[in-house]
N, C-alpha and C. Protein backbone atom coordinates (compact mmCIF):
# COMPACT_ATOMS: atom_id res chain seq x y z
N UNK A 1 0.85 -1.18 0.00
CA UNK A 1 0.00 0.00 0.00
C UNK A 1 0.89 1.24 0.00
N UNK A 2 0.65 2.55 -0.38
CA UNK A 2 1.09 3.51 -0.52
C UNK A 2 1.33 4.29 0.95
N UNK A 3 2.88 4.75 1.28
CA UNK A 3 2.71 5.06 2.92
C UNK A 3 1.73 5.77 3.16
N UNK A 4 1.16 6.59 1.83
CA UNK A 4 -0.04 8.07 2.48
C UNK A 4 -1.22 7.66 3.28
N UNK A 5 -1.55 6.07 2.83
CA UNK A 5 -2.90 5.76 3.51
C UNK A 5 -2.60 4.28 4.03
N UNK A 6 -3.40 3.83 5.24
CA UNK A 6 -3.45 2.56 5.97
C UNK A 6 -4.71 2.22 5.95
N UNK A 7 -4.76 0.70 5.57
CA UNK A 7 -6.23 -0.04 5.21
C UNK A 7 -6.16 -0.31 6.43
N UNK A 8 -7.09 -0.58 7.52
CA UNK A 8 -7.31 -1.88 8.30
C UNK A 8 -8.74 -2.41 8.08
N UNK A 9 -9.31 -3.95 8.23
CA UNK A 9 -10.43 -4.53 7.94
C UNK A 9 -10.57 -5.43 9.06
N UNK A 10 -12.36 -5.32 9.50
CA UNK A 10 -12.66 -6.25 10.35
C UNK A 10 -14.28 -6.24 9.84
N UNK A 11 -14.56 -7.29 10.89
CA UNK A 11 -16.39 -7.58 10.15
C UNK A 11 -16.72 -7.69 11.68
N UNK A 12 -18.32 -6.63 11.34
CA UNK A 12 -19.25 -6.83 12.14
C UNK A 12 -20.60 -7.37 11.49
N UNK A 13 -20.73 -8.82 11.96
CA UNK A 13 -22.00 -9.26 11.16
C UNK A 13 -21.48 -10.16 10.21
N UNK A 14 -22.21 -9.73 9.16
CA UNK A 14 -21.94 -10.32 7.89
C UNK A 14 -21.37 -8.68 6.76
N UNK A 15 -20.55 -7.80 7.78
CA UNK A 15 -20.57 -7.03 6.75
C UNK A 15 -19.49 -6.09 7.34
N UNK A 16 -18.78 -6.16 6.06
CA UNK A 16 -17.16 -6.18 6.13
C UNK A 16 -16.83 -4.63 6.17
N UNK A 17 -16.09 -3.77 7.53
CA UNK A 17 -15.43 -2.88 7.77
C UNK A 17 -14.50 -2.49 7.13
N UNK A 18 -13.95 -0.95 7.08
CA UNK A 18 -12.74 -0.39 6.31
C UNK A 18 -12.68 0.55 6.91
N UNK A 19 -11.07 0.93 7.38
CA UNK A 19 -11.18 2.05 8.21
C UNK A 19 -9.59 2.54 7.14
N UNK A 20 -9.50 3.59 6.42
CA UNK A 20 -8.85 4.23 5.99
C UNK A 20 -8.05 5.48 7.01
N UNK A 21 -6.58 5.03 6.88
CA UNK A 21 -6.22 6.51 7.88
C UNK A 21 -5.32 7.01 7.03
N UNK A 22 -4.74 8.53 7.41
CA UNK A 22 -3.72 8.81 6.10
C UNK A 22 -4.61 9.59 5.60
N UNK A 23 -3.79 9.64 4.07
CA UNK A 23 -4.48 10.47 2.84
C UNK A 23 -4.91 9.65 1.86
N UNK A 24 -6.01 9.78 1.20
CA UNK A 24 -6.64 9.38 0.43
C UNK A 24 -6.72 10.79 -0.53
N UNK A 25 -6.00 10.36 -2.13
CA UNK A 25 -5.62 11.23 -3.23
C UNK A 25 -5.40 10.19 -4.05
N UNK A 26 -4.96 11.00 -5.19
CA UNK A 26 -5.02 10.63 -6.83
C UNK A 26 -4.19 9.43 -6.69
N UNK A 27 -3.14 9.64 -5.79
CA UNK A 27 -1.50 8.88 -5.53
C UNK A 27 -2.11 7.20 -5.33
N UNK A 28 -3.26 7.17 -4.68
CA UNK A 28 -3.04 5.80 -3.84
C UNK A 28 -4.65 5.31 -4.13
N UNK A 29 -5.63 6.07 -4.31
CA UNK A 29 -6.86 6.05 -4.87
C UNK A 29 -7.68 4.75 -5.28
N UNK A 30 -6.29 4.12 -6.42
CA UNK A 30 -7.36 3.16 -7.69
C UNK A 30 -6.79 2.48 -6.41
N UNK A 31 -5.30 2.22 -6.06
CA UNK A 31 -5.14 0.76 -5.45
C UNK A 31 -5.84 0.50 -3.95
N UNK A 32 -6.07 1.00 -3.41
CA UNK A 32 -7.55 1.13 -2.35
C UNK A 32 -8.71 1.19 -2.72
N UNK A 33 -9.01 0.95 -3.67
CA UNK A 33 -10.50 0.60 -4.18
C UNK A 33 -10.05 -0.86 -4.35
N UNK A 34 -9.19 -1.34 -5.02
CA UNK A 34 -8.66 -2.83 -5.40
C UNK A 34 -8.30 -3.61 -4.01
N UNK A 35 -7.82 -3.26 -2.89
CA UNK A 35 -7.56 -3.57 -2.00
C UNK A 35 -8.96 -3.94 -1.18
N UNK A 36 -9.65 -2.99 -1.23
CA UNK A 36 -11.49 -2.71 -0.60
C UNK A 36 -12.28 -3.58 -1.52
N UNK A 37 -11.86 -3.80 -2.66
CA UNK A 37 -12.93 -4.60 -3.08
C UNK A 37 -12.32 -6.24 -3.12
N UNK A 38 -11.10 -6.47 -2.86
CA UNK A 38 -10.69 -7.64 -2.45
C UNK A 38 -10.95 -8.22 -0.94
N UNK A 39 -11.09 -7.26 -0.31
CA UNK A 39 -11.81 -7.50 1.27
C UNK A 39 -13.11 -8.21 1.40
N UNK A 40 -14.06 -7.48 0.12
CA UNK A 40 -15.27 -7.15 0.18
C UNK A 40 -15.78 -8.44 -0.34
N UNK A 41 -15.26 -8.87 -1.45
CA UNK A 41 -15.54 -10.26 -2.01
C UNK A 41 -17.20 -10.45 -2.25
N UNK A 42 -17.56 -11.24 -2.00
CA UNK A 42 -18.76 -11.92 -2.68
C UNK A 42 -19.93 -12.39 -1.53
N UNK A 43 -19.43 -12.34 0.12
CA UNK A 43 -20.24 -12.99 0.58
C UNK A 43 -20.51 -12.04 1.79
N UNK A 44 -20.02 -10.58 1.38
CA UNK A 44 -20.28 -9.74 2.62
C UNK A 44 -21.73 -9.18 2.09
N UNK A 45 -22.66 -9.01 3.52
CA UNK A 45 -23.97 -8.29 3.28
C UNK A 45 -23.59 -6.58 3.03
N UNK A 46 -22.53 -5.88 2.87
CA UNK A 46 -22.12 -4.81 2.59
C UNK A 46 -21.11 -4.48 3.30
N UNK A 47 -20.92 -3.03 2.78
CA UNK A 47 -19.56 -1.86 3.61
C UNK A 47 -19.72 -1.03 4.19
N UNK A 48 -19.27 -0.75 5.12
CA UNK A 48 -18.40 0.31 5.97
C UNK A 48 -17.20 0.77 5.64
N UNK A 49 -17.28 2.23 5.36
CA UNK A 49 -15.96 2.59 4.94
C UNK A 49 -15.96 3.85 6.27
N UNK A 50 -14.93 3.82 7.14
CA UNK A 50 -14.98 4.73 8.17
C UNK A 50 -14.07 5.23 7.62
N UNK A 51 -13.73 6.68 7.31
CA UNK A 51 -12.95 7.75 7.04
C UNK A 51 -12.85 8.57 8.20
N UNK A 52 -12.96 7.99 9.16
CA UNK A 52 -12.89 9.26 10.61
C UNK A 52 -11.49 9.12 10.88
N UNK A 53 -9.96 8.26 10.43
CA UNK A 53 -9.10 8.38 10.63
C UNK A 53 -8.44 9.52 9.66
N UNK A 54 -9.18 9.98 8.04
CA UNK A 54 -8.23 10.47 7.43
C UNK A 54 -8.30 12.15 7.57
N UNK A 55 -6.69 12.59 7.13
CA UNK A 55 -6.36 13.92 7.21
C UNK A 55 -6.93 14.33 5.93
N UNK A 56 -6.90 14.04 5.13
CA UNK A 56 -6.97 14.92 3.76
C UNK A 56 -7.58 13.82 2.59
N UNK A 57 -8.49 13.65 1.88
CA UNK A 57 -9.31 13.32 0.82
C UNK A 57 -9.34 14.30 -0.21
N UNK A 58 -9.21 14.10 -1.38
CA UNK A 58 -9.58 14.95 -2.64
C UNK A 58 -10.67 14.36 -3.03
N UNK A 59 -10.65 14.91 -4.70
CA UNK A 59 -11.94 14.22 -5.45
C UNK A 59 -12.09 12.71 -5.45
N UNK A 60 -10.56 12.16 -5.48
CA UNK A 60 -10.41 10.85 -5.92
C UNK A 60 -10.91 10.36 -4.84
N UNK A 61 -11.13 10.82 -4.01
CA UNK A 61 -11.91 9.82 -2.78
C UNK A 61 -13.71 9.40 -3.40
N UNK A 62 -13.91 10.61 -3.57
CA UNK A 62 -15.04 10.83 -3.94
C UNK A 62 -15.38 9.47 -5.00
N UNK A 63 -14.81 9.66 -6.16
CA UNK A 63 -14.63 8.67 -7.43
C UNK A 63 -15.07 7.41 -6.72
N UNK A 64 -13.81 6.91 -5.90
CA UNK A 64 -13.92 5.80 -5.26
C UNK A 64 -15.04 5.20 -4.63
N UNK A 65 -15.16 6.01 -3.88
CA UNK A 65 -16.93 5.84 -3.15
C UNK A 65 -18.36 5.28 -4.41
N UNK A 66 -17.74 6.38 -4.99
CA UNK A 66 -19.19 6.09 -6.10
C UNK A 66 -18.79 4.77 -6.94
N UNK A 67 -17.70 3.85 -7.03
CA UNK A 67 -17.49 3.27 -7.96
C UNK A 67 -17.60 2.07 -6.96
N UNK A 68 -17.42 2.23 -5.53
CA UNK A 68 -17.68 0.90 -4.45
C UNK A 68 -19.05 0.99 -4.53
N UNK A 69 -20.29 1.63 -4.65
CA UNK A 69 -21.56 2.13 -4.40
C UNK A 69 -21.96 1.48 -5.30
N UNK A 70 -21.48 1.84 -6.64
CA UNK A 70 -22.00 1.05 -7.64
C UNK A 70 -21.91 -1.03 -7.71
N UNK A 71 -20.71 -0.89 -7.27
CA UNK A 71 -20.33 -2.24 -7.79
C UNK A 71 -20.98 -2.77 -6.23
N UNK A 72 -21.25 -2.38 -5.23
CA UNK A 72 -22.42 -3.03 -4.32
C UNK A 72 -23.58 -2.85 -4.39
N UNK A 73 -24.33 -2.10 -5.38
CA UNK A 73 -25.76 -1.82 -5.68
C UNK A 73 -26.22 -3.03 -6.74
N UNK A 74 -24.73 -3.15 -7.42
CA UNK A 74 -25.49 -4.28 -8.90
C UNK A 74 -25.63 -5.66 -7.85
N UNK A 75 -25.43 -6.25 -6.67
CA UNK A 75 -25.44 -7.33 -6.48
C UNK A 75 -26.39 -7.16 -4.86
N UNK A 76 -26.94 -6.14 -4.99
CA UNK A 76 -27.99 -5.91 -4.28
C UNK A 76 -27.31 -5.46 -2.67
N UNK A 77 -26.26 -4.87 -2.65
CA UNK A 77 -25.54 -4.37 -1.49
C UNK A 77 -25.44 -3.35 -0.86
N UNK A 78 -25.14 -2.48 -0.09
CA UNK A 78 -24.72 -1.35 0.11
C UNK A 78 -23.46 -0.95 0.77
N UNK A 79 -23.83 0.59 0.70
CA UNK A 79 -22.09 1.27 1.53
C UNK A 79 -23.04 2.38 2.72
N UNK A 80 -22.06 2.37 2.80
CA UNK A 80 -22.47 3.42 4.33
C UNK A 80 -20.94 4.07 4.51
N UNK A 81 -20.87 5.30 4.78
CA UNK A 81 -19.34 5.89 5.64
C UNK A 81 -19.44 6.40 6.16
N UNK A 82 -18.59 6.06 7.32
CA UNK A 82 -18.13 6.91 8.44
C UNK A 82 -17.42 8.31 8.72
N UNK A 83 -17.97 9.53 8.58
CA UNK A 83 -17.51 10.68 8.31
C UNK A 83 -17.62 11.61 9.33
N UNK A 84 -17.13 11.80 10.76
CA UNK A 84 -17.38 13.07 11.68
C UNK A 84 -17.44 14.46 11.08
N UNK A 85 -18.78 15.04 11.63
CA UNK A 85 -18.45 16.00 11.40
C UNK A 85 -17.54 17.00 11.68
N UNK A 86 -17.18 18.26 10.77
CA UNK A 86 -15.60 18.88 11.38
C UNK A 86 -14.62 18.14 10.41
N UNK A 87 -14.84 17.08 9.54
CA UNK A 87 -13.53 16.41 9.02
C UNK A 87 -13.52 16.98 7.76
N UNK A 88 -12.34 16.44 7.37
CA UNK A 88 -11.85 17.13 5.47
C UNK A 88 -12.92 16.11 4.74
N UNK A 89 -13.00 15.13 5.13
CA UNK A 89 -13.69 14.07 4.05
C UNK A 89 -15.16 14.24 4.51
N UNK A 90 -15.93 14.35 5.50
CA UNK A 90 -17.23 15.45 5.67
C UNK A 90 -17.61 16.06 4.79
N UNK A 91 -16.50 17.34 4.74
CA UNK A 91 -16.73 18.38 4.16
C UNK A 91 -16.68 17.92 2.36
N UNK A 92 -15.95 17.19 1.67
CA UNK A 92 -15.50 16.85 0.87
C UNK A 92 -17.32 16.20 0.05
N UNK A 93 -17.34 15.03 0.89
CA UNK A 93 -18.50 14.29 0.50
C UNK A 93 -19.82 15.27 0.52
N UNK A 94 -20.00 15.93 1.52
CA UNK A 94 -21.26 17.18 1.48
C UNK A 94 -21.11 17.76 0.66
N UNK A 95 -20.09 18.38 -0.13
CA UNK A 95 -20.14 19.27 -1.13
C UNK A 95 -19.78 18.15 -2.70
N UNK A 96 -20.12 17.41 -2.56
CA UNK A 96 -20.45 16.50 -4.09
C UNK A 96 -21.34 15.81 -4.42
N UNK A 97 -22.50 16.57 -3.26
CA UNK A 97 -23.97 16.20 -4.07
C UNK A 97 -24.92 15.09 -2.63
N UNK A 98 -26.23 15.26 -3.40
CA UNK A 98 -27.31 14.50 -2.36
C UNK A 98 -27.21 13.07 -2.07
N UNK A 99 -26.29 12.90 -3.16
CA UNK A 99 -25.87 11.27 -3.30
C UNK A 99 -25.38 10.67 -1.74
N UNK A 100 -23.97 11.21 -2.09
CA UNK A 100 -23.07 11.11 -0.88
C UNK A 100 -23.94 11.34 -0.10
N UNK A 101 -24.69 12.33 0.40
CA UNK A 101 -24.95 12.44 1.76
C UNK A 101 -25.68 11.37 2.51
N UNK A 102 -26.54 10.64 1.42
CA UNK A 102 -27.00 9.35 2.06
C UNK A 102 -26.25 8.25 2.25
N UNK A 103 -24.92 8.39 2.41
CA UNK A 103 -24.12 7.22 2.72
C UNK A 103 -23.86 7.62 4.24
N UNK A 104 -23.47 9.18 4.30
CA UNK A 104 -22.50 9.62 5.64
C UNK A 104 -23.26 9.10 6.92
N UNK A 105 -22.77 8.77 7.88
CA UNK A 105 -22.57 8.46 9.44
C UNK A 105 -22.11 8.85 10.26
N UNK A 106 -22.34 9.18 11.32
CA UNK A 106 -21.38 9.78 12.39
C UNK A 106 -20.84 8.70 13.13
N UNK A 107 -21.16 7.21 13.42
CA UNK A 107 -20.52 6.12 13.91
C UNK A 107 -20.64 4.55 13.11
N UNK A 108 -19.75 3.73 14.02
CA UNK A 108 -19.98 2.57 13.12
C UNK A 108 -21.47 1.82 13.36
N UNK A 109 -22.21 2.04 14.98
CA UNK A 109 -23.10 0.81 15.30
C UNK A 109 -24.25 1.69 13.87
N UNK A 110 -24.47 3.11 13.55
CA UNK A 110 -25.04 3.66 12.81
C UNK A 110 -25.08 3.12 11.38
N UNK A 111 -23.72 3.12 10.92
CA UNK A 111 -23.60 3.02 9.30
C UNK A 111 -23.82 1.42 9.16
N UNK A 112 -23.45 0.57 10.42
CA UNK A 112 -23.62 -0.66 10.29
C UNK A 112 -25.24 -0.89 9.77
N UNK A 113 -26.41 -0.20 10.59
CA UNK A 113 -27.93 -0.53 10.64
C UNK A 113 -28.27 0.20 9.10
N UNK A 114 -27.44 0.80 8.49
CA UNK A 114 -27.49 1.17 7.42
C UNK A 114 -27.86 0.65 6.12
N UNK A 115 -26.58 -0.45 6.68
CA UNK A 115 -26.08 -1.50 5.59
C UNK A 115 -27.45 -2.77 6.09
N UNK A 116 -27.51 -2.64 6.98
CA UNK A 116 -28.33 -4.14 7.28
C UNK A 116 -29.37 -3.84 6.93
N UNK A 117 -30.59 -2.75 6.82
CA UNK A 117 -31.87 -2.19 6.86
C UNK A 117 -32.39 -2.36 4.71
């Protein structure tokens, strides 16, 4: 992985966690989507992507999100993220539309009932 960002993964349920810390940018982007969707595999009831560890997100975060969203919507899945408010990636996802905003969370037991509902 790229030093800017740290994957860690765990499962609550049937539905597989991601906690991104670091930076998430153009630099490290595609291969953390490849990494997240190798986690994610085939038999999780969905994602959690907690971004409450990262400093700095660009667009390419954004990209990412919508391209995990998609590829868990065609197989009947979802995403949910973890975003405090006050953060760069908050602010980032609120300002790229109504979309995003129905993913954001302020915790995990939250984004979890998200994914399960």
């Amino acid at each position: 992985m790229n030093e800017l960002a740290n994957l860690f993964v765990w499962r609550r349920e049937d539905v597989v966690v991601v906690a991104l810390t670091g930076e998430l940018d153009v630099s490290n982007a595609e291969r953390l989507e490849q990494a997240i969707v190798l986690e994610v595999g085939n038999d999780a009831a969905g994602l959690v992507l907690d971004l409450a560890g990262l400093e700095f997100m660009d667009s390419s975060g954004v990209h990412l999100l919508f391209h995990l969203a998609d590829r868990l919507t065609m197989t009947g899945r979802r995403l949910a993220v973890i975003a405090p408010e006050g953060g760069s990636p908050r602010r980032v996802l609120e300002l790229s539309g109504p979309e995003t905003r129905g993913w954001i969370h302020g915790g995990e037991d939250a984004a979890l009932a998200a994914v399960l509902t």
